[in-house]
PDB file of N, CA and C in Angstrom:
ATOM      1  N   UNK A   1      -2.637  14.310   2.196  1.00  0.00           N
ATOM      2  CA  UNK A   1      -3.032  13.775   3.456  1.00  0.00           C
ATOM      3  C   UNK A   1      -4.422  14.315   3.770  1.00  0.00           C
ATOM      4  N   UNK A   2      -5.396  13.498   4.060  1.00  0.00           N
ATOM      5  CA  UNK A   2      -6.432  14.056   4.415  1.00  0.00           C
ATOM      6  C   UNK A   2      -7.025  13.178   6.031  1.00  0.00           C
ATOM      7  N   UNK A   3      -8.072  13.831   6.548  1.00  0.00           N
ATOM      8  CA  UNK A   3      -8.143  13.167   7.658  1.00  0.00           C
ATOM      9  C   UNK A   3      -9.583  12.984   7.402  1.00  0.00           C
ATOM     10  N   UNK A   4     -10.158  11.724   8.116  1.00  0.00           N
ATOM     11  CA  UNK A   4     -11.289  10.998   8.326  1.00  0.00           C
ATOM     12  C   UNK A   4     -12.158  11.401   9.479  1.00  0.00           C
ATOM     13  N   UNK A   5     -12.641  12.346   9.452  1.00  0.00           N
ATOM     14  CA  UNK A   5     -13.350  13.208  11.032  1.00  0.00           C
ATOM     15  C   UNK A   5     -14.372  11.742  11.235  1.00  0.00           C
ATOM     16  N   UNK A   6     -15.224  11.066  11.099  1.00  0.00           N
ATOM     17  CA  UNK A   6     -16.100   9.861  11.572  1.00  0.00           C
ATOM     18  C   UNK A   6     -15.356   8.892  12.402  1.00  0.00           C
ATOM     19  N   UNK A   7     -14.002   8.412  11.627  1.00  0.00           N
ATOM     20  CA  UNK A   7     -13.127   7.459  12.176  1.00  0.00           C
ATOM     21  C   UNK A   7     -12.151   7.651  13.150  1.00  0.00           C
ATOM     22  N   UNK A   8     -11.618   9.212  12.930  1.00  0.00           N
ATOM     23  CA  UNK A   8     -10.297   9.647  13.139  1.00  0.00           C
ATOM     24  C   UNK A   8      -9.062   9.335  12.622  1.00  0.00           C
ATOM     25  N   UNK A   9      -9.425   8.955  11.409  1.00  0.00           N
ATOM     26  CA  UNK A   9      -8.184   8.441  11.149  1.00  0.00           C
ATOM     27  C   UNK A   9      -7.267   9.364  10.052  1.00  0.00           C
ATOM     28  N   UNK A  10      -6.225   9.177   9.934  1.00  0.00           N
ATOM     29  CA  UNK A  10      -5.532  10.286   9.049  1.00  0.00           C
ATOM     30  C   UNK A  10      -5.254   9.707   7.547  1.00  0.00           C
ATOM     31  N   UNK A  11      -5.291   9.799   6.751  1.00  0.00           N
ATOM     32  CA  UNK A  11      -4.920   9.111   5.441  1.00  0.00           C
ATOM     33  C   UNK A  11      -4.060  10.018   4.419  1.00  0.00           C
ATOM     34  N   UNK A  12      -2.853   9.051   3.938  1.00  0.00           N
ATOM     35  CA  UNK A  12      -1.967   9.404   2.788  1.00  0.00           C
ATOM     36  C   UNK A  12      -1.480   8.182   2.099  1.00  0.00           C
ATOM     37  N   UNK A  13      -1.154   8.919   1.129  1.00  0.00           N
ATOM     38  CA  UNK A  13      -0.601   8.139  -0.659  1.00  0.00           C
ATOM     39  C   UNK A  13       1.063   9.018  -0.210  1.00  0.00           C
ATOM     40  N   UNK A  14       1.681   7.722  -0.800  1.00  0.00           N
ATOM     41  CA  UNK A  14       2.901   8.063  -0.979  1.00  0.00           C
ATOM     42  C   UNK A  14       3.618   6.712  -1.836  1.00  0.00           C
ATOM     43  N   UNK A  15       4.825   7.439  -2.721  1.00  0.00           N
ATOM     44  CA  UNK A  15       5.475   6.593  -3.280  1.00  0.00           C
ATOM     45  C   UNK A  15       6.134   5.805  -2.773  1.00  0.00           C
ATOM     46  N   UNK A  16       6.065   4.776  -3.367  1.00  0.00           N
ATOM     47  CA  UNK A  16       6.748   3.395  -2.761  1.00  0.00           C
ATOM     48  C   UNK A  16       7.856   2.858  -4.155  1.00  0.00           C
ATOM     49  N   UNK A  17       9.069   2.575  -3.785  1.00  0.00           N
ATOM     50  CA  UNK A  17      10.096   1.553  -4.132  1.00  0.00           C
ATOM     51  C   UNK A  17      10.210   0.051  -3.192  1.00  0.00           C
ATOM     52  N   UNK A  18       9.680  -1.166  -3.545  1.00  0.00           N
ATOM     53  CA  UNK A  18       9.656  -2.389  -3.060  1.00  0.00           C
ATOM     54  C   UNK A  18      10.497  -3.126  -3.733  1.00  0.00           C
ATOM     55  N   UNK A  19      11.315  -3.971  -2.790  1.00  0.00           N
ATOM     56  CA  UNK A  19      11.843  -4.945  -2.907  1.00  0.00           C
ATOM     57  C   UNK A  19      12.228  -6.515  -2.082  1.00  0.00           C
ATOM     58  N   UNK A  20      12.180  -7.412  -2.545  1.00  0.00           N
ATOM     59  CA  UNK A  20      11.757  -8.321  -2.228  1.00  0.00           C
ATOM     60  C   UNK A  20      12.288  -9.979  -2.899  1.00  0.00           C
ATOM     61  N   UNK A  21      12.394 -10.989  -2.120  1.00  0.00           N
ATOM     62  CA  UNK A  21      12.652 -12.128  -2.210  1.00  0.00           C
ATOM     63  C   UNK A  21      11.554 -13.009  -3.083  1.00  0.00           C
ATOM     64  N   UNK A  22      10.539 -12.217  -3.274  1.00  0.00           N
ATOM     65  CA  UNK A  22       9.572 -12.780  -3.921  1.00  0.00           C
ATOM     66  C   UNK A  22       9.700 -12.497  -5.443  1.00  0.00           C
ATOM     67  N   UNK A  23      10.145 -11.169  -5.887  1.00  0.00           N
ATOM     68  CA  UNK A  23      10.197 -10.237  -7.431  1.00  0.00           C
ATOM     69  C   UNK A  23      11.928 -10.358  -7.141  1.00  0.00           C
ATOM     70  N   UNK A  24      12.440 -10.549  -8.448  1.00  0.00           N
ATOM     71  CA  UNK A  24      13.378 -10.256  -8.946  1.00  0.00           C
ATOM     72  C   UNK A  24      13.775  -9.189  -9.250  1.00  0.00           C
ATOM     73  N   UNK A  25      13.091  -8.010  -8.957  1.00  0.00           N
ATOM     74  CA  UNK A  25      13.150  -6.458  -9.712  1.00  0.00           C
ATOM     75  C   UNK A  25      12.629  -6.260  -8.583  1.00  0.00           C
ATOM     76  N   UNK A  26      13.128  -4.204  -8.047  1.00  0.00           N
ATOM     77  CA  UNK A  26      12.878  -3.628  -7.610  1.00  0.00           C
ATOM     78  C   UNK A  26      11.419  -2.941  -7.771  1.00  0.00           C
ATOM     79  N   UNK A  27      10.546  -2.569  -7.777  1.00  0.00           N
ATOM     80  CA  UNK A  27       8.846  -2.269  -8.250  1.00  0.00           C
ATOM     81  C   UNK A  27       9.060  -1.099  -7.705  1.00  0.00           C
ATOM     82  N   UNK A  28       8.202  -0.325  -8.175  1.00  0.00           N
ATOM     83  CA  UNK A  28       7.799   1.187  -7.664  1.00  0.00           C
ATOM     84  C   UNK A  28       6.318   1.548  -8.060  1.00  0.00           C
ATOM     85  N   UNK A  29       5.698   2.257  -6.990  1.00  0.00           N
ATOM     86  CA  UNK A  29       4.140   2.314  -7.429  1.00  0.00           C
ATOM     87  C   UNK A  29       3.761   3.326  -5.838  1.00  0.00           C
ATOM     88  N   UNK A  30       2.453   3.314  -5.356  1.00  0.00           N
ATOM     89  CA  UNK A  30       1.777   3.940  -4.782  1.00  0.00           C
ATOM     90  C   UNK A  30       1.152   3.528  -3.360  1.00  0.00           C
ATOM     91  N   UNK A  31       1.408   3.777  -1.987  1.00  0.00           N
ATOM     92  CA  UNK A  31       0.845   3.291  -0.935  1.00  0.00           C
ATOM     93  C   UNK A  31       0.359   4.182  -0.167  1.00  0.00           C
ATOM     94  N   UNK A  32      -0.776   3.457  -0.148  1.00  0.00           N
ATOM     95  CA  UNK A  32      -1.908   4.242   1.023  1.00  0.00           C
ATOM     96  C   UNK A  32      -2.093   3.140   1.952  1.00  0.00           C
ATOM     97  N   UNK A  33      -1.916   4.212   3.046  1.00  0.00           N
ATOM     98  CA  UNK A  33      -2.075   4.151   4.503  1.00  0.00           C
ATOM     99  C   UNK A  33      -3.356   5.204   5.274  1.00  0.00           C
ATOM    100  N   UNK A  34      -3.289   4.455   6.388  1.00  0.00           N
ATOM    101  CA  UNK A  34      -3.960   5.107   7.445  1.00  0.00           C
ATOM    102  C   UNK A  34      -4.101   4.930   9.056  1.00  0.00           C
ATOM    103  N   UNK A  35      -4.117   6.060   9.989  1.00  0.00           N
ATOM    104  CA  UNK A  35      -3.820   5.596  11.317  1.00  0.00           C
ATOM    105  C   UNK A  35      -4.310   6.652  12.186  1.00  0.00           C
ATOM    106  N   UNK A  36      -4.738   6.066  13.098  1.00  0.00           N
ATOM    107  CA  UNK A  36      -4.741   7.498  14.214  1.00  0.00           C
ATOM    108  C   UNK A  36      -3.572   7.965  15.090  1.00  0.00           C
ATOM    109  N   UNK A  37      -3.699   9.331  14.990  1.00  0.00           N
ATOM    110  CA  UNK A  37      -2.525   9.982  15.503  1.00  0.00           C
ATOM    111  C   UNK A  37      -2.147  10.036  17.039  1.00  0.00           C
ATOM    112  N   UNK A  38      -1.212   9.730  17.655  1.00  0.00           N
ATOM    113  CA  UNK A  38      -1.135   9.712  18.957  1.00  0.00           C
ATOM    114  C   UNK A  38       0.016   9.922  19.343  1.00  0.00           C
ATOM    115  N   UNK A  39       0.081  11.156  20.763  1.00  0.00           N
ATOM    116  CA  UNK A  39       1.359  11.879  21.057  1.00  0.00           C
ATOM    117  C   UNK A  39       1.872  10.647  21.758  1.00  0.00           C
ATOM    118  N   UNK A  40       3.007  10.547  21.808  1.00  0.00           N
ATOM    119  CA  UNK A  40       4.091   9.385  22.667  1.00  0.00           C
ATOM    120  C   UNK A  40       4.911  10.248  23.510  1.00  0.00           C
ATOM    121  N   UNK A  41       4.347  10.193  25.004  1.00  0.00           N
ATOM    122  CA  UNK A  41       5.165  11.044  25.758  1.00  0.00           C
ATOM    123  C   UNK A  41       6.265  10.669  26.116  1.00  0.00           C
ATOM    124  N   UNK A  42       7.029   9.069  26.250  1.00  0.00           N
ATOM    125  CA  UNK A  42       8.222   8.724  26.078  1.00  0.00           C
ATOM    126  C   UNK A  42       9.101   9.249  25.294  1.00  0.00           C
ATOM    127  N   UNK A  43       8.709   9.743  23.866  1.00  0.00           N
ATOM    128  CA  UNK A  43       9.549  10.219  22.519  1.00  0.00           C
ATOM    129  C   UNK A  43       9.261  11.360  22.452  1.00  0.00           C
ATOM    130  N   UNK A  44       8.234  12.456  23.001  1.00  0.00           N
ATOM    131  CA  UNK A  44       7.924  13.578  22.487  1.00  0.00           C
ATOM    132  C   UNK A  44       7.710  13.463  21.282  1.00  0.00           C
ATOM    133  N   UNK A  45       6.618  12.479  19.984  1.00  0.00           N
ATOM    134  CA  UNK A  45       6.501  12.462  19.297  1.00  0.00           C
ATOM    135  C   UNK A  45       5.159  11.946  18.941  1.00  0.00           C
ATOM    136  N   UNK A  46       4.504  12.554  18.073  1.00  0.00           N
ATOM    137  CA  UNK A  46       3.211  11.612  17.220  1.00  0.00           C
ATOM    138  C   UNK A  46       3.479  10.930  16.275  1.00  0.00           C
ATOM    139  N   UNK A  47       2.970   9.283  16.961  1.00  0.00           N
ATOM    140  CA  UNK A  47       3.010   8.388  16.512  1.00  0.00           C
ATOM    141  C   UNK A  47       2.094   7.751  15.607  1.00  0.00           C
ATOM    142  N   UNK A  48       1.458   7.054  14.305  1.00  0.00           N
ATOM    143  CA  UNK A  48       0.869   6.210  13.852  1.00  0.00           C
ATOM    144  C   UNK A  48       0.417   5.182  14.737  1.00  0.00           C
ATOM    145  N   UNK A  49      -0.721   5.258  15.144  1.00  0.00           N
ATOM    146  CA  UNK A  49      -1.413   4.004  16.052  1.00  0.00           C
ATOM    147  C   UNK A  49      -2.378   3.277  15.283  1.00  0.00           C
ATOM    148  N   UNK A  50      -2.574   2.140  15.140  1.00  0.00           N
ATOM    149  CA  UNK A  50      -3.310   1.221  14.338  1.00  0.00           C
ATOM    150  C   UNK A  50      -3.085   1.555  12.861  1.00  0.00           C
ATOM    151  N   UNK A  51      -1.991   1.122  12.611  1.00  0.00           N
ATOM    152  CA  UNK A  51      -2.036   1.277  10.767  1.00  0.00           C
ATOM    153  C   UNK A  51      -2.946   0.410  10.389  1.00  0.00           C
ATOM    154  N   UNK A  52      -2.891   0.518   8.546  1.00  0.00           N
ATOM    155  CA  UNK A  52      -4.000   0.234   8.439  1.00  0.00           C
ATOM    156  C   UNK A  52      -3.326   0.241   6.865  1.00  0.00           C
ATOM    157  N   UNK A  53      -2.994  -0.695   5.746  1.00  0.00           N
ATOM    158  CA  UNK A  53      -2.851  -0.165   4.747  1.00  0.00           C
ATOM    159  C   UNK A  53      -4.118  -0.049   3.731  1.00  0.00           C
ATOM    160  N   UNK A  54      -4.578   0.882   3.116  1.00  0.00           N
ATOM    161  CA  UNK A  54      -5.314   1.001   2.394  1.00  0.00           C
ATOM    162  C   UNK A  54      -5.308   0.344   1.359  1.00  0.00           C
ATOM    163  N   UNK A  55      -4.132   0.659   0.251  1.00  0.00           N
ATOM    164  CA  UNK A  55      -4.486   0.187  -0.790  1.00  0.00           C
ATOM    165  C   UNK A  55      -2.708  -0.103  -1.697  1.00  0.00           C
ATOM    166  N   UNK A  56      -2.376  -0.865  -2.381  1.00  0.00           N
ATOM    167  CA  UNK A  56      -1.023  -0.762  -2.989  1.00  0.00           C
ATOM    168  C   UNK A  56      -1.417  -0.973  -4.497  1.00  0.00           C
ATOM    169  N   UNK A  57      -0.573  -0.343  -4.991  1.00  0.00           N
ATOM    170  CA  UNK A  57      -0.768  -0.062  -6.775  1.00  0.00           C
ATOM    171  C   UNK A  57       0.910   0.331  -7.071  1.00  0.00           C
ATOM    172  N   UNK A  58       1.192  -0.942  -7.885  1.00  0.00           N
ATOM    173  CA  UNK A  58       2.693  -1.279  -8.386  1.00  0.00           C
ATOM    174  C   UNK A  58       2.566  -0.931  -9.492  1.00  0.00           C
ATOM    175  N   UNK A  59       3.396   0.026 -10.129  1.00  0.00           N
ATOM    176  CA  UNK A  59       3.285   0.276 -11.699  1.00  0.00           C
ATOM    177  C   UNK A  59       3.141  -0.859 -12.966  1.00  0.00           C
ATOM    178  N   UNK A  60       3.824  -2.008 -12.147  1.00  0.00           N
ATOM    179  CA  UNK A  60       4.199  -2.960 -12.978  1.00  0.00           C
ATOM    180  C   UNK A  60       3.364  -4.207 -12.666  1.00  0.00           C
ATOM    181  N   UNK A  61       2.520  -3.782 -11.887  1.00  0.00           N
ATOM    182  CA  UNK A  61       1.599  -5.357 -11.678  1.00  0.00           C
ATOM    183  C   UNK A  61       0.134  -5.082 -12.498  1.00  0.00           C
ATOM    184  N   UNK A  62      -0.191  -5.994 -12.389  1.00  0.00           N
ATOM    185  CA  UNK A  62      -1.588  -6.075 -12.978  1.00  0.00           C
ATOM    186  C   UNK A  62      -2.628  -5.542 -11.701  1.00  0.00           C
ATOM    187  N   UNK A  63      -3.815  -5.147 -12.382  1.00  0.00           N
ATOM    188  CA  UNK A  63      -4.618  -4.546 -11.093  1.00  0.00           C
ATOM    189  C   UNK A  63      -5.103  -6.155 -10.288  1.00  0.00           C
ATOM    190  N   UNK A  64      -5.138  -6.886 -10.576  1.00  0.00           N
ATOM    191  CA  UNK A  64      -5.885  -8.393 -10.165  1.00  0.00           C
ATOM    192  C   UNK A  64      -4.338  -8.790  -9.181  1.00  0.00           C
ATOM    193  N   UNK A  65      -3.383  -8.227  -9.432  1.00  0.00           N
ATOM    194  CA  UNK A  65      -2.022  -8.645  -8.548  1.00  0.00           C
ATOM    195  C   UNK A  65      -2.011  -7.454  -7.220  1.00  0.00           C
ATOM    196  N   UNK A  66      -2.249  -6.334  -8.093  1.00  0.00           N
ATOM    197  CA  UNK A  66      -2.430  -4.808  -6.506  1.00  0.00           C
ATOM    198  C   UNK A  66      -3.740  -5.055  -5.725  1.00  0.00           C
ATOM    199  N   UNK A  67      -4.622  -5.903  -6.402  1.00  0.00           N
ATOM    200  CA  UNK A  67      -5.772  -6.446  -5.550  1.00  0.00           C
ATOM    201  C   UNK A  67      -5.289  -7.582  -3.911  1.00  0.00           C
ATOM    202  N   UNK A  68      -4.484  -8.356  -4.525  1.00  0.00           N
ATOM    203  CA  UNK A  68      -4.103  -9.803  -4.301  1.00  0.00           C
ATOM    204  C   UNK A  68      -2.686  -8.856  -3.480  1.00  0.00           C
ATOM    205  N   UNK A  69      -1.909  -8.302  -3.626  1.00  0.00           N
ATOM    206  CA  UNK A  69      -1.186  -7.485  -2.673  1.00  0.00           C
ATOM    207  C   UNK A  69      -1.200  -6.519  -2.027  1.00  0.00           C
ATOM    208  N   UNK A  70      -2.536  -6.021  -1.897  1.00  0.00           N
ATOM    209  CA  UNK A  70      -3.055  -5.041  -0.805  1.00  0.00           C
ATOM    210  C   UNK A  70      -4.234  -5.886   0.323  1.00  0.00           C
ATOM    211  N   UNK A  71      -4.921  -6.859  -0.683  1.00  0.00           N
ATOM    212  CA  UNK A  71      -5.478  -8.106   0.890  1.00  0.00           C
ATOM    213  C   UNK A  71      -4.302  -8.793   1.323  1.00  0.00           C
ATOM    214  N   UNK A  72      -3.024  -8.981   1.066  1.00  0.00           N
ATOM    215  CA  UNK A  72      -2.044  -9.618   1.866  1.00  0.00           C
ATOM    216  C   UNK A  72      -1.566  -8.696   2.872  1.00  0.00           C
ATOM    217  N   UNK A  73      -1.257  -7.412   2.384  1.00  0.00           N
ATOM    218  CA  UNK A  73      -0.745  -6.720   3.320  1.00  0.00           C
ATOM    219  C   UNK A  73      -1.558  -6.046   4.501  1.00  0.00           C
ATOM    220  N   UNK A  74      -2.766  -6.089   3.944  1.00  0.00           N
ATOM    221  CA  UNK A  74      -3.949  -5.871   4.920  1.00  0.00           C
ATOM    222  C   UNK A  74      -3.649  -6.870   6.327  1.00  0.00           C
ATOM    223  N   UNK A  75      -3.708  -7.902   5.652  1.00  0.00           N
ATOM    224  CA  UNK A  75      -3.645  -8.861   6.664  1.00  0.00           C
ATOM    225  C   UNK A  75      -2.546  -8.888   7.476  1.00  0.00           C
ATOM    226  N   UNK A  76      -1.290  -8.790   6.488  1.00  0.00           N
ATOM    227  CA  UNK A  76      -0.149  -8.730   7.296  1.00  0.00           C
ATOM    228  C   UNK A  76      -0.355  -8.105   8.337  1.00  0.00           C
ATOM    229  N   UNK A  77      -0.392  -6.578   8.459  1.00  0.00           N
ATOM    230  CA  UNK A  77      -0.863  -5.303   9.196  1.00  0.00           C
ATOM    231  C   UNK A  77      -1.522  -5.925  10.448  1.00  0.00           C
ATOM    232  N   UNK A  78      -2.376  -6.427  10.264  1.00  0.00           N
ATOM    233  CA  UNK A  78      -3.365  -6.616  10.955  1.00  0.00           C
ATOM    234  C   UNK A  78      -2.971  -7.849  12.535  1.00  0.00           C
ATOM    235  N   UNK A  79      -2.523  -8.411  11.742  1.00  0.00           N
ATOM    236  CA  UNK A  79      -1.516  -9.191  12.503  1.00  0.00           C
ATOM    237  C   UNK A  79      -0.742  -8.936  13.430  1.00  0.00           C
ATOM    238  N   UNK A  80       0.462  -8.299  12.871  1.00  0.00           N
ATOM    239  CA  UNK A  80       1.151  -7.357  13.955  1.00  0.00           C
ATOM    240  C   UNK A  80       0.882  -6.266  14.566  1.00  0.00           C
TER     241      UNK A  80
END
């Protein structure tokens, strides 16, 4: 985890298991994220505010497919 002092934003890699209506197989590979941190005084908790996915890398895809599924999910993100 490292943090972005210019942006504020916090950034981590973590393993991912995906599954999906789209793949017939379960995938496993690598997701980066990022967000700024913010206390939620309703929950007593820090929350992820504005995610942001960085980047996805599936063991089993081609890099031209973790390209093509990290601008989707970008977008997704972005959306909601």
């Amino acid at each position: 985890m490292t943090f972005d002092q210019p942006t504020g934003r916090m950034h981590t890699a973590m393993d991912a298991n995906l599954s999906s209506e789209i793949f017939n197989e379960k995938l496993s590979g690598r997701l980066g994220i990022s967000g700024k941190l913010r206390f939620d005084v309703l929950t007593s908790s820090i929350v992820l505010d504005t995610p942001k996915v960085e980047s996805i890398n599936l063991d089993a895809a081609s890099e031209k497919d973790n390209d093509l599924l990290s601008v989707l999910a970008k977008k997704t993100v972005a959306i909601c």
